[in-house]
PDB file of N, CA and C in Angstrom:
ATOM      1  N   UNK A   1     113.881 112.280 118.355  1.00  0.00           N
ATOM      2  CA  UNK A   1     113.667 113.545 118.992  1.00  0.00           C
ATOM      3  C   UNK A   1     113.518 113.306 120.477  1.00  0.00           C
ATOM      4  N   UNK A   2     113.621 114.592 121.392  1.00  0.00           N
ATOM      5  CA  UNK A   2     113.943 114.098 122.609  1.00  0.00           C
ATOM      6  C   UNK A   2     113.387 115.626 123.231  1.00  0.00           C
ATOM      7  N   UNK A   3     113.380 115.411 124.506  1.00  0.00           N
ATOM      8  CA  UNK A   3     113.507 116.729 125.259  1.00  0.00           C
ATOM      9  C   UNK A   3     114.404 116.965 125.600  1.00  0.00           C
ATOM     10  N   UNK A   4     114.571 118.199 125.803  1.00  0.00           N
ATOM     11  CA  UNK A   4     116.241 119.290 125.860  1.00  0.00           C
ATOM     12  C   UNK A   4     116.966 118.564 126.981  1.00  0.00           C
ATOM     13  N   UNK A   5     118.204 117.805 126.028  1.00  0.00           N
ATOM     14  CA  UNK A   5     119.169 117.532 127.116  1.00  0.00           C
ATOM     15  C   UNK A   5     119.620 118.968 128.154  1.00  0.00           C
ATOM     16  N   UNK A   6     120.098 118.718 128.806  1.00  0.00           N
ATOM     17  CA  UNK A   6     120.873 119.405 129.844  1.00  0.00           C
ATOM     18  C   UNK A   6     119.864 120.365 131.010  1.00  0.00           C
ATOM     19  N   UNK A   7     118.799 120.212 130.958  1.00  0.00           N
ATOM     20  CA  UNK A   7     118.056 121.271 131.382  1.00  0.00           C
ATOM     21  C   UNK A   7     117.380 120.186 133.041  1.00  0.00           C
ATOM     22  N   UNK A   8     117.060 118.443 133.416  1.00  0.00           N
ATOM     23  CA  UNK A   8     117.037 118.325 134.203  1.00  0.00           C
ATOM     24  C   UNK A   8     117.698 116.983 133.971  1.00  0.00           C
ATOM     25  N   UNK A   9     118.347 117.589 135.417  1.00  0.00           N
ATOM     26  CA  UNK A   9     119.899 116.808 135.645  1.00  0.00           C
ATOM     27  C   UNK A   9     119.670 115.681 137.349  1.00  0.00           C
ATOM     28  N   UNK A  10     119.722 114.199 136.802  1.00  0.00           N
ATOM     29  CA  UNK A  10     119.593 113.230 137.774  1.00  0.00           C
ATOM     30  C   UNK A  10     120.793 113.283 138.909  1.00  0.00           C
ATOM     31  N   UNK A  11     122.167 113.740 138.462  1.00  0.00           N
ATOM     32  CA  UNK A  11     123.506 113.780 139.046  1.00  0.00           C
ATOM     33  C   UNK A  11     124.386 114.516 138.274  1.00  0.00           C
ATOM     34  N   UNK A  12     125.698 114.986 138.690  1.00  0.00           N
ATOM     35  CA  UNK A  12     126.500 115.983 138.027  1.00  0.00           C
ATOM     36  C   UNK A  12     126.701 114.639 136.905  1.00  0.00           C
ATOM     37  N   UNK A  13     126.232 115.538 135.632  1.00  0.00           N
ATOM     38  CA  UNK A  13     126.753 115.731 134.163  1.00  0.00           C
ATOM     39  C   UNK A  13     125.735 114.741 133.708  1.00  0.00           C
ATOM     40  N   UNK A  14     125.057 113.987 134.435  1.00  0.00           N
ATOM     41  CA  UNK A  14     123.925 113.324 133.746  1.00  0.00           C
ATOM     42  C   UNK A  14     122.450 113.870 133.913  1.00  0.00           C
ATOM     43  N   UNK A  15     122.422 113.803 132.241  1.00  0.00           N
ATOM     44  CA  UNK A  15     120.945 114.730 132.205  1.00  0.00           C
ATOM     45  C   UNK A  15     119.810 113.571 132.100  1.00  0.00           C
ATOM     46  N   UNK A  16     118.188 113.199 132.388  1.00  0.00           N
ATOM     47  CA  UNK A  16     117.407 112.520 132.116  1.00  0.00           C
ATOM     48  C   UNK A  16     116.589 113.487 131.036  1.00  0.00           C
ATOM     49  N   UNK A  17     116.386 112.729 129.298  1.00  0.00           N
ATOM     50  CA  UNK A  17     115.754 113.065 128.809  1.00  0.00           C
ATOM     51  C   UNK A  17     114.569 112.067 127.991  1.00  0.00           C
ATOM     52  N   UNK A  18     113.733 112.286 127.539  1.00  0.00           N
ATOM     53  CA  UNK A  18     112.421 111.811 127.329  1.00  0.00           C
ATOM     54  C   UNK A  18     112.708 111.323 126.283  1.00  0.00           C
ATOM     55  N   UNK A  19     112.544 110.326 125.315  1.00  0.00           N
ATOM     56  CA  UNK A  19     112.947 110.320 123.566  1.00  0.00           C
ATOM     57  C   UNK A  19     111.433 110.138 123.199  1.00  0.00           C
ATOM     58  N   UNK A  20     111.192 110.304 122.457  1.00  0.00           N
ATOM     59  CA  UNK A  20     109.879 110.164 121.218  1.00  0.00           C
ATOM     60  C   UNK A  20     109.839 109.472 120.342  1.00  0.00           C
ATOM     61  N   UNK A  21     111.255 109.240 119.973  1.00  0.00           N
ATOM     62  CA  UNK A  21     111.709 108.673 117.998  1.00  0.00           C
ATOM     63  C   UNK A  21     113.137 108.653 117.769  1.00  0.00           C
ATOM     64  N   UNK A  22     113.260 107.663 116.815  1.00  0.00           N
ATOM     65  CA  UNK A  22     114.471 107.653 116.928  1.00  0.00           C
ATOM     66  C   UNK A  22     114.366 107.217 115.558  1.00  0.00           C
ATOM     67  N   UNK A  23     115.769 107.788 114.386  1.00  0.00           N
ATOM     68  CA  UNK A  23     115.693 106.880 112.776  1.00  0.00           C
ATOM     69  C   UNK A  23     117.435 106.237 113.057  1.00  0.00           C
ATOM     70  N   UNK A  24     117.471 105.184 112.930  1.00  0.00           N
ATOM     71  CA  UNK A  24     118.723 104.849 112.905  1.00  0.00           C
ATOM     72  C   UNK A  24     118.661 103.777 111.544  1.00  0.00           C
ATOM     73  N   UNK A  25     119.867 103.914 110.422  1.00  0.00           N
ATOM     74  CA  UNK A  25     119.909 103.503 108.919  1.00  0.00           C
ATOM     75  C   UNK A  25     121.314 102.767 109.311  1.00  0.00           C
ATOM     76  N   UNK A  26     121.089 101.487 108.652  1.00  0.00           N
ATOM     77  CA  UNK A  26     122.267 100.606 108.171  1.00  0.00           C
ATOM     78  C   UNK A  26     121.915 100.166 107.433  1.00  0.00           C
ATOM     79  N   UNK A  27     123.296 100.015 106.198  1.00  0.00           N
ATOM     80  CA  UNK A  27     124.924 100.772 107.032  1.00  0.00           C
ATOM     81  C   UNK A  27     124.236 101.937 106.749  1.00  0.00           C
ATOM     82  N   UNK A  28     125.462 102.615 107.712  1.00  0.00           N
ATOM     83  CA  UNK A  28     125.443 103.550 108.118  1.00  0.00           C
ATOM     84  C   UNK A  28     125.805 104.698 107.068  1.00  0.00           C
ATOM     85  N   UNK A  29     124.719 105.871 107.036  1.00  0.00           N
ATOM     86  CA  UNK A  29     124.673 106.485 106.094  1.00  0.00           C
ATOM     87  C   UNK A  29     125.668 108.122 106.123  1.00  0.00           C
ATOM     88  N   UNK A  30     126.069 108.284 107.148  1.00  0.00           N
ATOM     89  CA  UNK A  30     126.322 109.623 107.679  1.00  0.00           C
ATOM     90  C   UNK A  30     125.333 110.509 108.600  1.00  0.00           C
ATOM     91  N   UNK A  31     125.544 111.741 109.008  1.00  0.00           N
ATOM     92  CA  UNK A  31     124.022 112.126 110.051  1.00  0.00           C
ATOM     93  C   UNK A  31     123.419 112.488 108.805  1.00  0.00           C
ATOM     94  N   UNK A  32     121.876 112.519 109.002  1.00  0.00           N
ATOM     95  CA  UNK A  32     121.197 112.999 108.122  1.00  0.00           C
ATOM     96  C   UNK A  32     120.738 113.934 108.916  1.00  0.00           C
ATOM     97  N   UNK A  33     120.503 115.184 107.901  1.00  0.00           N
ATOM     98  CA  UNK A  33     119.409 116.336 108.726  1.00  0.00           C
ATOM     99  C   UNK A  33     118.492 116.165 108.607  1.00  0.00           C
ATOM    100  N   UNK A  34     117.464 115.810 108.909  1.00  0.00           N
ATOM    101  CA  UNK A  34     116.462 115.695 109.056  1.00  0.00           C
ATOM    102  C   UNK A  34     115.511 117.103 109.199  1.00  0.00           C
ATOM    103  N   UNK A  35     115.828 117.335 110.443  1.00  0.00           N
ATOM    104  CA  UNK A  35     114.964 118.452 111.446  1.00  0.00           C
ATOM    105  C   UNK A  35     115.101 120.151 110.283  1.00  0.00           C
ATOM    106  N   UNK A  36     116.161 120.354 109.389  1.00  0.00           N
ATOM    107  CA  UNK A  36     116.392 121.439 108.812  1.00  0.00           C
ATOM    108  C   UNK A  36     115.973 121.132 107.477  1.00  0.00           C
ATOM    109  N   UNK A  37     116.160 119.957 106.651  1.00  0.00           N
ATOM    110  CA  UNK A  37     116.235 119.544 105.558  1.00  0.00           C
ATOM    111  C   UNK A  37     114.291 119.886 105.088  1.00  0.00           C
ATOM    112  N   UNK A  38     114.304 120.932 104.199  1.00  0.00           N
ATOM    113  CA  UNK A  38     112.945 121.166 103.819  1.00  0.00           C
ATOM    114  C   UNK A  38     111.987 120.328 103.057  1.00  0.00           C
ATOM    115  N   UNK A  39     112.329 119.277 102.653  1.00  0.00           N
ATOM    116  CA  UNK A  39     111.542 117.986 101.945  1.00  0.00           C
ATOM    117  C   UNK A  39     110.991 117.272 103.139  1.00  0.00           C
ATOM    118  N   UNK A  40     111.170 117.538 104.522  1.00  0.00           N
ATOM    119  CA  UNK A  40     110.567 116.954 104.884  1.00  0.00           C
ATOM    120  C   UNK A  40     109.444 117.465 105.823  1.00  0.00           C
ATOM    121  N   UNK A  41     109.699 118.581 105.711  1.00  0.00           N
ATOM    122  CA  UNK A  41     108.857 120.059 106.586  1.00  0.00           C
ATOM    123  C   UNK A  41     107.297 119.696 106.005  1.00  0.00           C
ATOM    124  N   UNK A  42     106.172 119.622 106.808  1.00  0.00           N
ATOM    125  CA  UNK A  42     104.735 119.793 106.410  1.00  0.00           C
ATOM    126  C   UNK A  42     104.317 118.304 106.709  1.00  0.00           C
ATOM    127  N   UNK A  43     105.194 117.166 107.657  1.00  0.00           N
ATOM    128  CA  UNK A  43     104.552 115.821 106.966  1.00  0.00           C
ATOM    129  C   UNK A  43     103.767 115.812 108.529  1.00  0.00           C
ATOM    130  N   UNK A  44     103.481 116.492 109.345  1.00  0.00           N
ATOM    131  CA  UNK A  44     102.405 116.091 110.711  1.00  0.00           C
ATOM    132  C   UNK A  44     103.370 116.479 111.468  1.00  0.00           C
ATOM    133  N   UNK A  45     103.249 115.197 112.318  1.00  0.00           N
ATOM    134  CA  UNK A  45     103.688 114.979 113.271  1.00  0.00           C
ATOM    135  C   UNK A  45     105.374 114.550 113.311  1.00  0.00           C
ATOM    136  N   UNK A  46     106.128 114.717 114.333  1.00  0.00           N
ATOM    137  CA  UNK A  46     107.654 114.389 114.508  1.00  0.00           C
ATOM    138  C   UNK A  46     107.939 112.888 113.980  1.00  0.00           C
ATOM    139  N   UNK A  47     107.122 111.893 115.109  1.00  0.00           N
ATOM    140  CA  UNK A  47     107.125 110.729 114.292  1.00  0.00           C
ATOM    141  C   UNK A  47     107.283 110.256 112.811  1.00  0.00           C
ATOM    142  N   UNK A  48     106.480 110.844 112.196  1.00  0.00           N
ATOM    143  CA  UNK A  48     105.920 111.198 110.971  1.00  0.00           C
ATOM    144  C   UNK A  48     107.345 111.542 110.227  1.00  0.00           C
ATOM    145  N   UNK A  49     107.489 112.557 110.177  1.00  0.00           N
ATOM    146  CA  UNK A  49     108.860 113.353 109.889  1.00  0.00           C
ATOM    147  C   UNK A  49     110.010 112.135 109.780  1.00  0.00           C
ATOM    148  N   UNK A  50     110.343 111.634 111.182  1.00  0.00           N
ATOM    149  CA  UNK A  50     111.484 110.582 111.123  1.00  0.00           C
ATOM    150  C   UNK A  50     111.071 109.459 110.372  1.00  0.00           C
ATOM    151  N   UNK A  51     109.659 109.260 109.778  1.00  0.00           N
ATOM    152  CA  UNK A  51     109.153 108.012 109.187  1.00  0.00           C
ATOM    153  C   UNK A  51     109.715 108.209 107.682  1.00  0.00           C
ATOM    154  N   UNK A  52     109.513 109.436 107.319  1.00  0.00           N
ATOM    155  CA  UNK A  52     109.454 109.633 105.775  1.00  0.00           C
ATOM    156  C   UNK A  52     111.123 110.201 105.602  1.00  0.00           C
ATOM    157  N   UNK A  53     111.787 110.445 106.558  1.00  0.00           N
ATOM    158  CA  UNK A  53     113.040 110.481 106.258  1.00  0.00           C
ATOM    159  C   UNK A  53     113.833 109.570 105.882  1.00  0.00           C
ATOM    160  N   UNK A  54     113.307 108.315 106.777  1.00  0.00           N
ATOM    161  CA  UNK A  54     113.890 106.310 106.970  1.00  0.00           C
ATOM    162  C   UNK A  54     113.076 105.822 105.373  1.00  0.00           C
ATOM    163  N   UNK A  55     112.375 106.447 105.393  1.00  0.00           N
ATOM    164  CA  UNK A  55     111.926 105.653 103.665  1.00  0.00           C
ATOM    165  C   UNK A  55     112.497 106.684 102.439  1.00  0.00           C
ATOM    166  N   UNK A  56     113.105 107.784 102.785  1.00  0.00           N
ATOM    167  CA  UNK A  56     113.777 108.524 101.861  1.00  0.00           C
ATOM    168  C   UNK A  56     115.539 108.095 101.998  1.00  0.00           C
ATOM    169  N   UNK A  57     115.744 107.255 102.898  1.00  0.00           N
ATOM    170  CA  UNK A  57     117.459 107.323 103.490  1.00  0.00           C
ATOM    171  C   UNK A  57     117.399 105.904 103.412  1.00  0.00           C
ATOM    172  N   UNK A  58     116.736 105.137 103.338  1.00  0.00           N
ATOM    173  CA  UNK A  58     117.225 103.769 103.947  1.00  0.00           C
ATOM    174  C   UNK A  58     117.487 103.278 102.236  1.00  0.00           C
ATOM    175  N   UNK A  59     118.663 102.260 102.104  1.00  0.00           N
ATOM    176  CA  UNK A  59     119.352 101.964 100.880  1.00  0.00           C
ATOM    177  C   UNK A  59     118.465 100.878 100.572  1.00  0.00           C
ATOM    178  N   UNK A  60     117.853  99.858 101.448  1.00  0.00           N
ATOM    179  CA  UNK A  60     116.741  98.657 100.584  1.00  0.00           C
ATOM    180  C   UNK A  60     115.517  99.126 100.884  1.00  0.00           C
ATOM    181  N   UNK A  61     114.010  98.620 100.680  1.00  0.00           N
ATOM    182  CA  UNK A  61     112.837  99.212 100.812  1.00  0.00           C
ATOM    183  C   UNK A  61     112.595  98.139 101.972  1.00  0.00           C
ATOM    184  N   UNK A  62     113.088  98.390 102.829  1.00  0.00           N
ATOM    185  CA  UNK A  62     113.133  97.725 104.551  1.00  0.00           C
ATOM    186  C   UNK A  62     113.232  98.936 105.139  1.00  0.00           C
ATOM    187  N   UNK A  63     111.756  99.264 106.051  1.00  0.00           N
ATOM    188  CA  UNK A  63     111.543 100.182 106.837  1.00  0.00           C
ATOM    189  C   UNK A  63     110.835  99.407 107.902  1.00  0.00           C
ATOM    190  N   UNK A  64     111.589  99.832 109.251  1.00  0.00           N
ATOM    191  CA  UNK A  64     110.516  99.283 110.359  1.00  0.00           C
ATOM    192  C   UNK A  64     109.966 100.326 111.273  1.00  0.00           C
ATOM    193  N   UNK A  65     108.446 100.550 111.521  1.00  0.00           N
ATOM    194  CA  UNK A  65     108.187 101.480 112.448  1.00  0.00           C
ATOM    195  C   UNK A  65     107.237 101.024 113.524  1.00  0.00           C
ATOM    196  N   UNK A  66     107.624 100.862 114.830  1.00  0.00           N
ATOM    197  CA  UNK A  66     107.342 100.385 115.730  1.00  0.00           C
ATOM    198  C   UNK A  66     106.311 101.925 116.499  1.00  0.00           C
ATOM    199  N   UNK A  67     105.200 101.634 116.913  1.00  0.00           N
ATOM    200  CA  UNK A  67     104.385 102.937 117.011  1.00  0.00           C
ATOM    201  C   UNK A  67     103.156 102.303 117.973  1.00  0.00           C
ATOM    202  N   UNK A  68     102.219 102.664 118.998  1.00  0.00           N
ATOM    203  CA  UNK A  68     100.713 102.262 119.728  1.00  0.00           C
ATOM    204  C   UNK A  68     100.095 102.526 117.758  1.00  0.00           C
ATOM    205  N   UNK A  69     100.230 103.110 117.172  1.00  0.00           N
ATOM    206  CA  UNK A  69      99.420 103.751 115.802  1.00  0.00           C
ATOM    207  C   UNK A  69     100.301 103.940 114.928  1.00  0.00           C
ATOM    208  N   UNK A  70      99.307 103.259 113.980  1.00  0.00           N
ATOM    209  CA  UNK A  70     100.096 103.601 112.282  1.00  0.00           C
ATOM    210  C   UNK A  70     100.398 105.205 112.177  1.00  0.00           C
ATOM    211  N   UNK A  71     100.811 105.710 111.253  1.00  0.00           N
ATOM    212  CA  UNK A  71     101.125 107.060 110.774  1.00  0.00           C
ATOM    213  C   UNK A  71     100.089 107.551 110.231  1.00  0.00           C
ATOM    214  N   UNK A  72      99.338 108.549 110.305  1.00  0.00           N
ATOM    215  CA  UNK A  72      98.663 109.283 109.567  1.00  0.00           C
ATOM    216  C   UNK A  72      97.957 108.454 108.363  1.00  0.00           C
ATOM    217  N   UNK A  73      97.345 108.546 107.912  1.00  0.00           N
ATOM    218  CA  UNK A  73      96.721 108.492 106.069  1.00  0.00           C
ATOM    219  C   UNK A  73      96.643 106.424 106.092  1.00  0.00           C
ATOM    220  N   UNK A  74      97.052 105.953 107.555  1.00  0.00           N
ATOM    221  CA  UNK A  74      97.075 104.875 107.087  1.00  0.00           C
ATOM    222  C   UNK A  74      98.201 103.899 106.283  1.00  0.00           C
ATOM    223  N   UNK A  75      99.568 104.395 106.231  1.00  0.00           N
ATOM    224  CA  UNK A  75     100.610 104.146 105.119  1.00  0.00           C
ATOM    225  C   UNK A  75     101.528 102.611 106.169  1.00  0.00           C
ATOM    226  N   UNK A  76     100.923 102.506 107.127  1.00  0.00           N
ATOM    227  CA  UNK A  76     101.629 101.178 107.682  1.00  0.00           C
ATOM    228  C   UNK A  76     101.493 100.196 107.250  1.00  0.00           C
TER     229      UNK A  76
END
């Protein structure tokens, strides 16, 4: 997740945006929705959200989450 591309712009056509999180799965799975997909609606925080998506999407039980803090409830 990120802040709204296009809205502040360093030079013509390049935007500077902030990221938060990122889930990236190999191989490569196709895009996943994440952000619409309702199984994952209610889990906290955004972080959070992209955490339980990577342990619902990822094909071996190899998840890495790099964070200052574990997730919620302690599940790191």
């Amino acid at each position: 997740y990120s802040t709204e591309p296009g809205v502040n712009f360093d030079g013509p056509g390049i935007s500077r945006c902030q990221y938060g999180g990122v889930l990236s799965l190999y191989p490569p799975t196709g895009r996943a929705c994440v952000w619409g997909n309702p199984r994952y609606h209610g889990t906290g925080s955004r972080a959070e959200t992209l955490l339980k998506a990577a342990i619902d999407l990822s094909r071996k039980p190899i998840v890495a989450y790099v964070a200052a803090q574990g997730p919620a409830g302690g599940h790191a």
